[in-house]
N, C-alpha and C. Protein backbone atom coordinates (compact mmCIF):
# COMPACT_ATOMS: atom_id res chain seq x y z
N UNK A 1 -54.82 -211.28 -14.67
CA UNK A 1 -55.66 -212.40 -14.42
C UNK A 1 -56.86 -212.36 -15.29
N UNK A 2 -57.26 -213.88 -15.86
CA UNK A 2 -58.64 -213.86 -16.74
C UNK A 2 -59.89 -213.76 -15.49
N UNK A 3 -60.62 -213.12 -15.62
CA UNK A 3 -61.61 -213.44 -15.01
C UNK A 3 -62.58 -214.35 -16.00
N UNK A 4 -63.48 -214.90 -15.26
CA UNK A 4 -64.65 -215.85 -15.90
C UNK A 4 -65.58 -215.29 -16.82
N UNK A 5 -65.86 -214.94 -17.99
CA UNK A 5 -66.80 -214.63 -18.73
C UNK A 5 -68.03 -215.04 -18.54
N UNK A 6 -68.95 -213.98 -18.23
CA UNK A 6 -70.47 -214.07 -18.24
C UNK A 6 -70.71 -215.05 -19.44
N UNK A 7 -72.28 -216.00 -19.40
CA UNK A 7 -72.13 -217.03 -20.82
C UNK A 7 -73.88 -216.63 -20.40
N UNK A 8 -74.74 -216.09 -19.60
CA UNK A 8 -76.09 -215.71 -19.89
C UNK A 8 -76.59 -216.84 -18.65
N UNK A 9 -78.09 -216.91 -18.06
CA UNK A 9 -78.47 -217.69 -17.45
C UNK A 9 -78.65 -219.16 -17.13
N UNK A 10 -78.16 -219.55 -16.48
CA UNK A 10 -78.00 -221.08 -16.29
C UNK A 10 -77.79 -221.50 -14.84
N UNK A 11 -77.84 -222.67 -14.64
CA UNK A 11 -77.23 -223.25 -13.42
C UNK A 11 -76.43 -222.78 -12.46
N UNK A 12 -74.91 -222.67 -13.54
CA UNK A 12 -73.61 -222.11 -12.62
C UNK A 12 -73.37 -221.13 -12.92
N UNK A 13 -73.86 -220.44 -14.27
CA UNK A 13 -73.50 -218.65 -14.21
C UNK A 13 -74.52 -217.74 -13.04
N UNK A 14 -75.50 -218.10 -12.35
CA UNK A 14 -76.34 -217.19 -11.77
C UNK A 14 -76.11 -217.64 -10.46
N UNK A 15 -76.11 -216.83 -9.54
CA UNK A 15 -75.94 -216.92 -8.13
C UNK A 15 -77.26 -217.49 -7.53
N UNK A 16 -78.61 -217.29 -8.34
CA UNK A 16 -80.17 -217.69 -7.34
C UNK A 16 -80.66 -218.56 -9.06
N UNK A 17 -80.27 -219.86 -8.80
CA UNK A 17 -80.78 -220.82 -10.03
C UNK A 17 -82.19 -221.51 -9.08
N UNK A 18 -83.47 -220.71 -10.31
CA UNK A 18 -84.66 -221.79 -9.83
C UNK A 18 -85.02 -222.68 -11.40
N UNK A 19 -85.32 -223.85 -10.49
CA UNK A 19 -85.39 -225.04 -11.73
C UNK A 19 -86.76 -225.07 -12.12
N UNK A 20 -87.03 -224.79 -13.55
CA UNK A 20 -88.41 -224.50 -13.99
C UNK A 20 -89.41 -225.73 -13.63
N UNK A 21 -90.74 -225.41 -13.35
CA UNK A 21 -91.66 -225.46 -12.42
C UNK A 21 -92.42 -226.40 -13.28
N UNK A 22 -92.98 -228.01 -14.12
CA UNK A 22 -93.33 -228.65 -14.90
C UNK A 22 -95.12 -227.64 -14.74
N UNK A 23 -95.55 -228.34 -15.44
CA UNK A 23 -96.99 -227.61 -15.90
C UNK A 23 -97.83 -228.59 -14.87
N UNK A 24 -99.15 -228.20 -14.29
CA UNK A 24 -99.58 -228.86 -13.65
C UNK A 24 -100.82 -229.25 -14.35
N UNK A 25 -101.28 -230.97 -14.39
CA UNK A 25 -102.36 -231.14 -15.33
C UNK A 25 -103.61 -230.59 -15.06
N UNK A 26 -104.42 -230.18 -15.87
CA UNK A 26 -105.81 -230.14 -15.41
C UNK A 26 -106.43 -231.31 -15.06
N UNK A 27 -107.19 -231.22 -14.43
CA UNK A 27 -107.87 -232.68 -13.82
C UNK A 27 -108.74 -233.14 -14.80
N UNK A 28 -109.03 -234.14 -14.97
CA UNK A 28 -109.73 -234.71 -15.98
C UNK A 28 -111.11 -235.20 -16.02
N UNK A 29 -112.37 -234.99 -16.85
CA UNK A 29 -113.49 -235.63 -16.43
C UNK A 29 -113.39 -237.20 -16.89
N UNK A 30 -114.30 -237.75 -15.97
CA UNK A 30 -114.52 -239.24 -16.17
C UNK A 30 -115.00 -239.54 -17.77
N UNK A 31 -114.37 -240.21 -17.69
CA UNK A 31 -114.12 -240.90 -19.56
C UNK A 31 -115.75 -241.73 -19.58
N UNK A 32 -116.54 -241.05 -20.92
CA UNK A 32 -117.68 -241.70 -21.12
C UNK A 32 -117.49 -243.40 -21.14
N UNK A 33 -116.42 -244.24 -21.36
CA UNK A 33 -116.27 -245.65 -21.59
C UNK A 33 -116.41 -246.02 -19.75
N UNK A 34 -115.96 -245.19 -19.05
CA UNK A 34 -115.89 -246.06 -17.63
C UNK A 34 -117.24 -246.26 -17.74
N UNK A 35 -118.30 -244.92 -18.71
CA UNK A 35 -119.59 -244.99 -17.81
C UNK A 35 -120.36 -246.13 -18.72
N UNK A 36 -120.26 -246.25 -19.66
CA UNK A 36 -120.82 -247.71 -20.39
C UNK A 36 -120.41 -248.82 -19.53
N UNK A 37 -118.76 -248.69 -18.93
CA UNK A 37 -118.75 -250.13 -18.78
C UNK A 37 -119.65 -250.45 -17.17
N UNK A 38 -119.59 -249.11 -16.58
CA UNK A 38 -120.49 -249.42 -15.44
C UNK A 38 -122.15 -250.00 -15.60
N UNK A 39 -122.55 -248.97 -16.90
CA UNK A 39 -123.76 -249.15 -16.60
C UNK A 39 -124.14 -250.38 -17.40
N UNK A 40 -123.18 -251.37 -18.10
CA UNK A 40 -123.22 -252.08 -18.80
C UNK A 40 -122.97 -253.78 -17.76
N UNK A 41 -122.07 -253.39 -16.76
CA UNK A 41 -122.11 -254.26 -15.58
C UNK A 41 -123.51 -254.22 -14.97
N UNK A 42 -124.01 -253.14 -14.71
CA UNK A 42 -125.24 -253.10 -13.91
C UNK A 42 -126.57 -253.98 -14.79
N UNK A 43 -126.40 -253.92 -16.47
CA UNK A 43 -127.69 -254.49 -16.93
C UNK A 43 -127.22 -255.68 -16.84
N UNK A 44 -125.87 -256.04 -16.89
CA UNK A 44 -125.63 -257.49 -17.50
C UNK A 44 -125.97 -258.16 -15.55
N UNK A 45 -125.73 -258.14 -14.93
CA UNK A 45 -126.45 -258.36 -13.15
C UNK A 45 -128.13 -258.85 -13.22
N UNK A 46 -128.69 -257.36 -13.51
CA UNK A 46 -129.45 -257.56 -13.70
C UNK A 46 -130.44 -258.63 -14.27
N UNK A 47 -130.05 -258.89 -15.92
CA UNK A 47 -130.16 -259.70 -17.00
C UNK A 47 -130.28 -261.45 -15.79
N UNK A 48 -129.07 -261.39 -15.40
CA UNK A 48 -128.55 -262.71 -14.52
C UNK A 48 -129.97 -262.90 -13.58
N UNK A 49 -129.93 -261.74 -12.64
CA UNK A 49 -130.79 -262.38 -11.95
C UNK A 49 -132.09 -262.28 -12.40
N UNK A 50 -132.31 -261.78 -13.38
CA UNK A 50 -133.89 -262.13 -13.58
C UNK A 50 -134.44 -263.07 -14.39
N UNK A 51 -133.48 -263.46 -15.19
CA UNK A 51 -133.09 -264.64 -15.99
C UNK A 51 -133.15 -266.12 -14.70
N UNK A 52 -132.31 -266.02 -13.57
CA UNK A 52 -132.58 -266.67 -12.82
C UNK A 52 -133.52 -267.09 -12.02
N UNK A 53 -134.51 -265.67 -11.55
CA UNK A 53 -135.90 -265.74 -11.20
C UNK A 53 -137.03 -266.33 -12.23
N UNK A 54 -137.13 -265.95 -13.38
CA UNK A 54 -138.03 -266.51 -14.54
C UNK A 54 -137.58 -268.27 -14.62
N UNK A 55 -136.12 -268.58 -14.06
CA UNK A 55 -136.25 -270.60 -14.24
C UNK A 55 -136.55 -271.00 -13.14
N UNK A 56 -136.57 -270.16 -12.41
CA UNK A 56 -137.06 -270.91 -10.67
C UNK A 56 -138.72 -271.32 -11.09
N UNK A 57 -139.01 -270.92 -11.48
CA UNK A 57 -141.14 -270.67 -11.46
C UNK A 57 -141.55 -271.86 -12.21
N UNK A 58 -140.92 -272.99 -12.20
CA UNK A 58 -141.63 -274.52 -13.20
C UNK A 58 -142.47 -274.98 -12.28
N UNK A 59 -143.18 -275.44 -12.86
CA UNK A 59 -144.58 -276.21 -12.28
C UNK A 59 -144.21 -277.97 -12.46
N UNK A 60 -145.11 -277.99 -11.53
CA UNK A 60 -145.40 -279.53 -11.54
C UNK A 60 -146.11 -280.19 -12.33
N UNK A 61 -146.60 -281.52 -12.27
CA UNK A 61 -147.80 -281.93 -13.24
C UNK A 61 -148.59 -281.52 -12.95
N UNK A 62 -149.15 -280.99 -11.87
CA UNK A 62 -150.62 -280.45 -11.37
C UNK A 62 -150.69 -279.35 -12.68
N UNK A 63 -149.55 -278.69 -12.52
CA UNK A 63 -149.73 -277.23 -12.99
C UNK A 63 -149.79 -276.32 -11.62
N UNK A 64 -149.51 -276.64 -11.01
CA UNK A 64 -148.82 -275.65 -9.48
C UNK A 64 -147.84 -275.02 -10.01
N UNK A 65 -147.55 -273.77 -9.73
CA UNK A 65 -146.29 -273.81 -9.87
C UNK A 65 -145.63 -273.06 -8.31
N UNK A 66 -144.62 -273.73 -8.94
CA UNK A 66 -143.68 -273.48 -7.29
C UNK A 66 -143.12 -274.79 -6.33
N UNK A 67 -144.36 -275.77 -6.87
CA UNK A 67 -144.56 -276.79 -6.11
C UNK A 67 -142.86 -277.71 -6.20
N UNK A 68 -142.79 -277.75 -7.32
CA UNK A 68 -141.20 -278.27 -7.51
C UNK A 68 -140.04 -277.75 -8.00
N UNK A 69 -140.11 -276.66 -7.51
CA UNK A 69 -139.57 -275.72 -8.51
C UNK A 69 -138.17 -275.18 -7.01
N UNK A 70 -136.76 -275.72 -7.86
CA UNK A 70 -135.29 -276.07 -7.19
C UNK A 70 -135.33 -274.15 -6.92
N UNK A 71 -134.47 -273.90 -5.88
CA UNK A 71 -133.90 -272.86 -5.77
C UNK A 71 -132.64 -272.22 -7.07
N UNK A 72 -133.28 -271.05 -7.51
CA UNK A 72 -132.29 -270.39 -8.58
C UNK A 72 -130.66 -270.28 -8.50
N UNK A 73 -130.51 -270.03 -9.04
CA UNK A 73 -128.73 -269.37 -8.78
C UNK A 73 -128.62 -267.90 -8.06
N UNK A 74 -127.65 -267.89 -7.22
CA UNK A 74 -128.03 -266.63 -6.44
C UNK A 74 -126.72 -265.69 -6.94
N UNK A 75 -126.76 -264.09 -7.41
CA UNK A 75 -125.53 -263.60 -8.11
C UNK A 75 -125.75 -262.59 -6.88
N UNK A 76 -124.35 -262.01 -7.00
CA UNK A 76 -123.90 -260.95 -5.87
C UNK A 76 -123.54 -260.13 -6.89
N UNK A 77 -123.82 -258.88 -6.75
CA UNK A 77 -122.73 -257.52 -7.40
C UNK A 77 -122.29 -256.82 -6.26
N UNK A 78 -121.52 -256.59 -6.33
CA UNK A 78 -120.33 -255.60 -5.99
C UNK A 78 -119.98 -254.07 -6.50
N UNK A 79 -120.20 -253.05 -5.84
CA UNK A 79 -120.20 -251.72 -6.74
C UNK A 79 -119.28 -250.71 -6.18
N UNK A 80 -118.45 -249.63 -6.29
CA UNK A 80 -118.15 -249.01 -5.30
C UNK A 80 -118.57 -248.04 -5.32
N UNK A 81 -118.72 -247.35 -3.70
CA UNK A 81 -118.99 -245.87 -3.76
C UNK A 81 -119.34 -245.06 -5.44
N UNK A 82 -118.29 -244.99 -5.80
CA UNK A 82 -118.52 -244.22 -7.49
C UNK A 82 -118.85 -244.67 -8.14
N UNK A 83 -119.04 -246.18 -8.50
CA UNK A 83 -119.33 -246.34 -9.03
C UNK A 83 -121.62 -245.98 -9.06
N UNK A 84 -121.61 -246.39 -7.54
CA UNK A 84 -122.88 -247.03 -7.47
C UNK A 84 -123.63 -245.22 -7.36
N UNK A 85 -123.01 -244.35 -7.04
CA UNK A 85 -123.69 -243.13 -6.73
C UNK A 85 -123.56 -242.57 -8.24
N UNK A 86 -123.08 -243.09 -9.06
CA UNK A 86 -122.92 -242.09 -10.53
C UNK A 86 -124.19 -243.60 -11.51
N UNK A 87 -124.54 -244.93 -11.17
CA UNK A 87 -125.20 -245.76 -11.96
C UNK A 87 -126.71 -245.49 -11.75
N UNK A 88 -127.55 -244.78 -12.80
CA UNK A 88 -128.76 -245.35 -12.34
C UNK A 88 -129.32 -246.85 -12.36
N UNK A 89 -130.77 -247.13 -12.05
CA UNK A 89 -130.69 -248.50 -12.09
C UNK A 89 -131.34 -248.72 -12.68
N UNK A 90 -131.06 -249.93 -13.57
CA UNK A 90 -130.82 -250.53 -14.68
C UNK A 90 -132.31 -251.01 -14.91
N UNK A 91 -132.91 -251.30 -16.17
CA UNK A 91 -134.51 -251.86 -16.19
C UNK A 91 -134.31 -253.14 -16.09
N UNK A 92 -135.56 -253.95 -15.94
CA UNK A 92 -135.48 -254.84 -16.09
C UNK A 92 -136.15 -255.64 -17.13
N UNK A 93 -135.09 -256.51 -17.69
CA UNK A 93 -135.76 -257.02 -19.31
C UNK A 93 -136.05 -258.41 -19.12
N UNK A 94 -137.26 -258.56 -19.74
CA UNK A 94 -137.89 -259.85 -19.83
C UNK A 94 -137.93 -260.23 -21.17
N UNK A 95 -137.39 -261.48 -21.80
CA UNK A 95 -137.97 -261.76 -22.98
C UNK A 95 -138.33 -263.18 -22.73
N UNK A 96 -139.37 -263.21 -23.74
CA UNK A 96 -140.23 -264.37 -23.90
C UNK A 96 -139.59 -265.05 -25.14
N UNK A 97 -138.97 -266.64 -25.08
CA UNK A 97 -138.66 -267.44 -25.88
C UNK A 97 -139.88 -268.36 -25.90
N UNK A 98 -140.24 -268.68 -27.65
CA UNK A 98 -140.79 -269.78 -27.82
C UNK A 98 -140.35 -270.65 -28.13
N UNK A 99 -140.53 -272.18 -28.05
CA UNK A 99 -139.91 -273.35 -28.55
C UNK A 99 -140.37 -273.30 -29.96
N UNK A 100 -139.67 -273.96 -30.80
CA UNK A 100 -140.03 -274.46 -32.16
C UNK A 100 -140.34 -275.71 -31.93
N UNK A 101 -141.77 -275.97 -32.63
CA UNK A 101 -141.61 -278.02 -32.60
C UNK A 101 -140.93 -278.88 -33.49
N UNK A 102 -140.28 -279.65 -32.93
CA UNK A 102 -139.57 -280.46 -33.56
C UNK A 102 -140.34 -281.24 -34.59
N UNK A 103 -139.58 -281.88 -35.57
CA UNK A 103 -140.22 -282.25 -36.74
C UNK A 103 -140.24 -283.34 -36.72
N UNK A 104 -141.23 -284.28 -36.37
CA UNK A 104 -141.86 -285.35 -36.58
C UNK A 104 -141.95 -286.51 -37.55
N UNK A 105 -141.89 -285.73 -39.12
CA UNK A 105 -141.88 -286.64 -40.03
C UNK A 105 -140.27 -287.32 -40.09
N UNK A 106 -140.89 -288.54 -40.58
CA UNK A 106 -139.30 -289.35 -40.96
C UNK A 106 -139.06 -288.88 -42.51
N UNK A 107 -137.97 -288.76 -42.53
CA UNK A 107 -137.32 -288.48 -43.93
C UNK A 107 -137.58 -289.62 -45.21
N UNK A 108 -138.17 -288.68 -46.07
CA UNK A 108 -138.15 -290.06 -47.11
C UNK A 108 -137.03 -290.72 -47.14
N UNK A 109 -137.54 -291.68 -48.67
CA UNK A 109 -136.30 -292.38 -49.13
C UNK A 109 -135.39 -292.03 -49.80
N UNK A 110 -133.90 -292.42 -49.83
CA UNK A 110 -133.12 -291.80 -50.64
C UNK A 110 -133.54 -291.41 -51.65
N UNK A 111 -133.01 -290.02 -52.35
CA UNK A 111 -132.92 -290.52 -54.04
C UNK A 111 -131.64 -290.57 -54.37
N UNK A 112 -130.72 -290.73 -54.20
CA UNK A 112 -129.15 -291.52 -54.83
C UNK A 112 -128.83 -292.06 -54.22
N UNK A 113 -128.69 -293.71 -55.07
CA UNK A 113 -128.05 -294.96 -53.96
C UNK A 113 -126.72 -295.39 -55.36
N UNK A 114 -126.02 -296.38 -54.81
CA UNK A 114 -125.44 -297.05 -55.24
C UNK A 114 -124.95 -298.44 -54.89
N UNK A 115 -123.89 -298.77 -55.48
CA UNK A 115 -123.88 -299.96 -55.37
C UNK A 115 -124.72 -301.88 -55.84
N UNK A 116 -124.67 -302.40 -55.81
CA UNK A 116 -125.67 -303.68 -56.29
C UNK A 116 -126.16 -304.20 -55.28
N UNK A 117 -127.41 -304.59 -55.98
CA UNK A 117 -128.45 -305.41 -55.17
C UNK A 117 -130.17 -304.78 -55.56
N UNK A 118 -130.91 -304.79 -54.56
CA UNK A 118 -132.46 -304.95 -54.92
C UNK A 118 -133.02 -304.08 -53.96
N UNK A 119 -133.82 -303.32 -54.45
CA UNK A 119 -134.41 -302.37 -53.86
C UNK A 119 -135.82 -302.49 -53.65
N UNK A 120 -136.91 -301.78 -52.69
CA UNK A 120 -137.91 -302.05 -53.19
C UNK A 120 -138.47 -300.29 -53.30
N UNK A 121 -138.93 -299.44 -53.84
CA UNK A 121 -139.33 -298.59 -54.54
C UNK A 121 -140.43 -297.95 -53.38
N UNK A 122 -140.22 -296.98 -53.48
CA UNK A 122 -140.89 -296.16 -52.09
C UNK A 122 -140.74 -296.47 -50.64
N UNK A 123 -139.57 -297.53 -50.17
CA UNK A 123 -139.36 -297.77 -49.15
C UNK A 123 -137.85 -297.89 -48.97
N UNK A 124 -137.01 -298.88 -49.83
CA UNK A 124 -135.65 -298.43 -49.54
C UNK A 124 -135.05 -297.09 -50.84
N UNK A 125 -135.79 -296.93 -51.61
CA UNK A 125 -135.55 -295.76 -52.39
C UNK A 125 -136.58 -294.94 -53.00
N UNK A 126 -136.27 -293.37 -53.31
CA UNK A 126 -138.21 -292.88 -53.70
C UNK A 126 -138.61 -293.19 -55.34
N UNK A 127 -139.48 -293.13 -55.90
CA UNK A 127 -139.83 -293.04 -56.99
C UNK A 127 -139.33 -292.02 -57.42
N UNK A 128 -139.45 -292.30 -58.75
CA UNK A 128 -139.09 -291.14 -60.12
C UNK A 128 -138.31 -291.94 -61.08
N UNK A 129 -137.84 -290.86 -62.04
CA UNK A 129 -136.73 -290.91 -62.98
C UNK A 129 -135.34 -291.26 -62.40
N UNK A 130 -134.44 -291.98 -62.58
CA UNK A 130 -133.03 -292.21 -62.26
C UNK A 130 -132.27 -291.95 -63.70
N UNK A 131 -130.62 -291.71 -63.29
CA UNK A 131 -129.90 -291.69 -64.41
C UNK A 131 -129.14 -292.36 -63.80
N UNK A 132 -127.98 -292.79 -64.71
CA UNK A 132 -126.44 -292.88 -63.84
C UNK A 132 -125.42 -293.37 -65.27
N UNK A 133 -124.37 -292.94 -65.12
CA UNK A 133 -123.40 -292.56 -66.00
C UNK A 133 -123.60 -293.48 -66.63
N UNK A 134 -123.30 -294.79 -66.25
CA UNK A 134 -123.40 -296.32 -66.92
C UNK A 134 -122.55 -296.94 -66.07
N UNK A 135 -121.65 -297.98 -66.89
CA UNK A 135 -120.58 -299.14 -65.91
C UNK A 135 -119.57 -298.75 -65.17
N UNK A 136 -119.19 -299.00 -63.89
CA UNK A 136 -118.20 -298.82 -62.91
C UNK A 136 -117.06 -299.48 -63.28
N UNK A 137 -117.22 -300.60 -64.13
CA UNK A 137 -115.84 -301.07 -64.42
C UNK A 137 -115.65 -301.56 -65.70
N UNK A 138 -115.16 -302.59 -66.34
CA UNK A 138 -114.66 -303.73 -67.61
C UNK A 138 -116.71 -303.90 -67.96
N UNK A 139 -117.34 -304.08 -67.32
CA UNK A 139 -118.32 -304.92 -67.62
C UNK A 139 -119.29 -303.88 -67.58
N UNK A 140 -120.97 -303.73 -68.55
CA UNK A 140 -121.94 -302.93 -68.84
C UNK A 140 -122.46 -303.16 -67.36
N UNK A 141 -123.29 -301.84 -67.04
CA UNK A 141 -124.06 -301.70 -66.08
C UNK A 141 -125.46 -302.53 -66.43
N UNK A 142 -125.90 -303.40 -65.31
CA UNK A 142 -127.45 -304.20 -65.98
C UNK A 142 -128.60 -303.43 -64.70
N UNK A 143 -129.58 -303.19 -65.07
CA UNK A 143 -130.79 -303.09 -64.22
C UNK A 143 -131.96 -303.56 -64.75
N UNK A 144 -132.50 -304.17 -63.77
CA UNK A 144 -134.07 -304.72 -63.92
C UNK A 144 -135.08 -304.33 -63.39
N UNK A 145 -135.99 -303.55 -63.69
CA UNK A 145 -137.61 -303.34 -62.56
C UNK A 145 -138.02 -304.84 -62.76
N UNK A 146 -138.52 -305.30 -61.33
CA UNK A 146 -138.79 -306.32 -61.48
C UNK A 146 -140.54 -305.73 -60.12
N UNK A 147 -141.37 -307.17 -60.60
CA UNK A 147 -143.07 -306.43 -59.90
C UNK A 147 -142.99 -307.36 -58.39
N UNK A 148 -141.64 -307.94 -58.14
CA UNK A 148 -141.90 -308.66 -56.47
C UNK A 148 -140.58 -309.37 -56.65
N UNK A 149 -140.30 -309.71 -55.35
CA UNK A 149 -138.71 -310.26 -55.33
C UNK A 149 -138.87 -312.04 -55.36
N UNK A 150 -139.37 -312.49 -55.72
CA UNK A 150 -138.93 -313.64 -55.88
C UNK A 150 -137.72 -314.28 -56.64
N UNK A 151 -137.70 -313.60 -57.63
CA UNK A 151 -136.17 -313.95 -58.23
C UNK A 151 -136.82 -315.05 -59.35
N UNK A 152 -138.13 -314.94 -60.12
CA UNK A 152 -137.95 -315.49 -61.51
C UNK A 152 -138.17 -314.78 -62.20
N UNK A 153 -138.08 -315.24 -63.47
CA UNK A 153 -137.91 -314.76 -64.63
C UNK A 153 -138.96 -313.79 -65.55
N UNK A 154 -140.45 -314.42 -64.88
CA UNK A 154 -141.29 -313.70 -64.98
C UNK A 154 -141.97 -312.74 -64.29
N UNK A 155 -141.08 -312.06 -63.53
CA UNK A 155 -141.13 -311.00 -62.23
C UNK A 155 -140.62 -309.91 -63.05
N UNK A 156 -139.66 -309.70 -64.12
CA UNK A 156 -139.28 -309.04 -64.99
C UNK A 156 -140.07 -308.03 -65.46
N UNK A 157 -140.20 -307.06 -65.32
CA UNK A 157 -141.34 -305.99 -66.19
C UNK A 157 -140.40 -305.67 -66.95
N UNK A 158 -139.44 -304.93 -66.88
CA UNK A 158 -138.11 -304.39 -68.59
C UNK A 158 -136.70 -304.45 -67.50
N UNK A 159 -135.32 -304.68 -68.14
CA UNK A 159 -134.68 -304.68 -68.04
C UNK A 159 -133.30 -304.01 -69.09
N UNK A 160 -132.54 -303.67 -68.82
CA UNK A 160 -131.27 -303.43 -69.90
C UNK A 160 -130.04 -303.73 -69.59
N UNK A 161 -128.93 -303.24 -70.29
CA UNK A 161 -127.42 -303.64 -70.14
C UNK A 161 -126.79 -302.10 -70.99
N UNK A 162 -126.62 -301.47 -70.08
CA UNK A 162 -126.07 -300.47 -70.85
C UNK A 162 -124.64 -300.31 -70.55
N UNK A 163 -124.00 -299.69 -71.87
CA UNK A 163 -122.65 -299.22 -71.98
C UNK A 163 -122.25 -298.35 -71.57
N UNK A 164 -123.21 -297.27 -71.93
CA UNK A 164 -122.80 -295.60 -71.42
C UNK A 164 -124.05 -295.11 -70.42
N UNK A 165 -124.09 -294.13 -70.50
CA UNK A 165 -125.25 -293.03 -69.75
C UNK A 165 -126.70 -293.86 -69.74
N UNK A 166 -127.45 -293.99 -68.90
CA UNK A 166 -129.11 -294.24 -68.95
C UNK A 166 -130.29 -293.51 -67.80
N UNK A 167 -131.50 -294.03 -68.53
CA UNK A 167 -132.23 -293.44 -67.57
C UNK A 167 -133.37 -294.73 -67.55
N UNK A 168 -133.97 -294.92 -66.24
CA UNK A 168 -135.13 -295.60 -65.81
C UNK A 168 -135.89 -295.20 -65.00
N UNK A 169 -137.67 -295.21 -65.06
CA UNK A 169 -138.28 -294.67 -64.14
C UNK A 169 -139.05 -295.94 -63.35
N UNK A 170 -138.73 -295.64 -62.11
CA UNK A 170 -139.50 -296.55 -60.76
C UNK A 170 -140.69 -295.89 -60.58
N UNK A 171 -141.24 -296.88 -60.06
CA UNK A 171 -142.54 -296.23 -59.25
C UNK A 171 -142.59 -297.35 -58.48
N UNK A 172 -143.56 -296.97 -57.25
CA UNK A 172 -143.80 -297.44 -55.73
C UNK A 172 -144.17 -298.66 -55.69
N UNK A 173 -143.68 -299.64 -55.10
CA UNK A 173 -143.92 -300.92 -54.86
C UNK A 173 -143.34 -301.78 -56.41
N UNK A 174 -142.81 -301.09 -56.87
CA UNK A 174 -141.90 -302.10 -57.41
C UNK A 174 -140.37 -302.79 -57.22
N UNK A 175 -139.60 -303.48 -57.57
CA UNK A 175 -138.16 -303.62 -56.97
C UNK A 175 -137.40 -303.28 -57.90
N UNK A 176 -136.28 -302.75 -57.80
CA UNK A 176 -134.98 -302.51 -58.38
C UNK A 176 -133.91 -302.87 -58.67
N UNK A 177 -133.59 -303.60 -59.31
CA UNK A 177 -132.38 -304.75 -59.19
C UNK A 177 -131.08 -303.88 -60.48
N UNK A 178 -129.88 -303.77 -59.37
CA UNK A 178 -128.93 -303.07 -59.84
C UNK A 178 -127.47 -303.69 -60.29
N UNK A 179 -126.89 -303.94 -61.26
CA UNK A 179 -125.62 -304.71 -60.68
C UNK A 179 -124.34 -303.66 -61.72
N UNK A 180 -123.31 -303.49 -61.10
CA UNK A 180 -122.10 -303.26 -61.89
C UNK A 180 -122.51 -301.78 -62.57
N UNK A 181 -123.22 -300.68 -61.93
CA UNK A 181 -123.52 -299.54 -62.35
C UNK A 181 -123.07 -298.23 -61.13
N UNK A 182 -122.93 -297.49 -62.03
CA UNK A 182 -122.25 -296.32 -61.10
C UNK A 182 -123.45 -295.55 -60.49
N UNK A 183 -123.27 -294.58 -59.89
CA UNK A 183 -124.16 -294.33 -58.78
C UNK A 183 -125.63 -293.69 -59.70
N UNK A 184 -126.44 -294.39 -58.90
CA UNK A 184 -127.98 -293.46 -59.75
C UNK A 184 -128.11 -292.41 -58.94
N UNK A 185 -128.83 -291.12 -59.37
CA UNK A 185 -129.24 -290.02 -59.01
C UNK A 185 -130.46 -289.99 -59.46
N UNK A 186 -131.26 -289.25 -58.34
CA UNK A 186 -133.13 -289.05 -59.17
C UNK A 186 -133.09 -287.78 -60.17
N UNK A 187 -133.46 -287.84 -61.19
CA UNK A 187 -133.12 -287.09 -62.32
C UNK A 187 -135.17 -285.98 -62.38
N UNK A 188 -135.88 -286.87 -61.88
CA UNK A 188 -137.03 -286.15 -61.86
C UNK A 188 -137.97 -286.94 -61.10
């Protein structure tokens, strides 16, 4: 008869099989990120309600204050046990915003217009130098400074008809009369 050949430790060759024992973890310390995000909940609370206390405090016209002044927003936090016995508490930050004043002046007048028609010079457009390429289409670009809009002939101070590129300088309270020219730009 064969008997069974020994094959070394295992399962079914050993009469007392113990099944190896996994490693047991060490316990772990609390991860520096829980503790930001706690103590990072606690300022951002904070922030809320004091932010909320500083808009409650408007005054009236007297200059009372309090007198009309709506109830704030009210925030709750929530903490647990561990959390709240491991958070110190949080400062409290005040900042002071100033307004900027708004800007008052109206915007001059353009300096690049186009199109035809009559301008009057420091009011629908600013003074200076203009250029503009020349004609928009088949036909020369014409412009006239003219000293008031009536529309004769002797209102004319200089005029031209150009083919290509030009330049004309306005000044204030005069009019501008544009026809069949591509866009002016203030050149100076």
């Amino acid at each position: 008869m064969n008997s069974p050949q020994y094959q070394g430790p295992g399962p079914y060759n050993t009469p007392h099989y113990t099944a190896p024992v996994p490693p047991v973890p060490s316990p772990r310390k609390p991860s520096r990120a829980k503790a930001w995000i706690t103590h990072g909940a606690v300022a951002f609370v904070a922030l809320l309600i004091g932010t909320g206390i500083g808009s409650s405090g408007e005054a009236d016209a007297d200059g009372k204050a309090g007198a009309s002044a709506k109830p704030g927003p009210t925030v709750t936090a929530t903490a647990t046990a561990t959390e709240t016995a491991k958070a110190a508490p949080a400062p409290t930050v005040t900042k002071t915003v100033t307004a900027k004043p708004k800007n008052t002046e109206k915007p001059g007048p353009p300096s690049t217009f186009s199109g035809d028609g009559e301008y009057l010079v420091g009011e629908d457009i600013a003074a200076g130098t203009y250029k503009t390429a020349g004609g928009d289409g088949s036909f020369g670009c014409y412009w006239a400074r003219l000293k008031d809009a009536s529309g004769e002939f002797d209102a004319i101070i200089a005029n031209n008809n150009l083919e290509g590129p030009g330049r004309v300088t306005l000044n204030k309270g005069e009019y501008f009369q544009t026809k069949r020219c591509a866009e002016w730009k203030k050149a100076g």
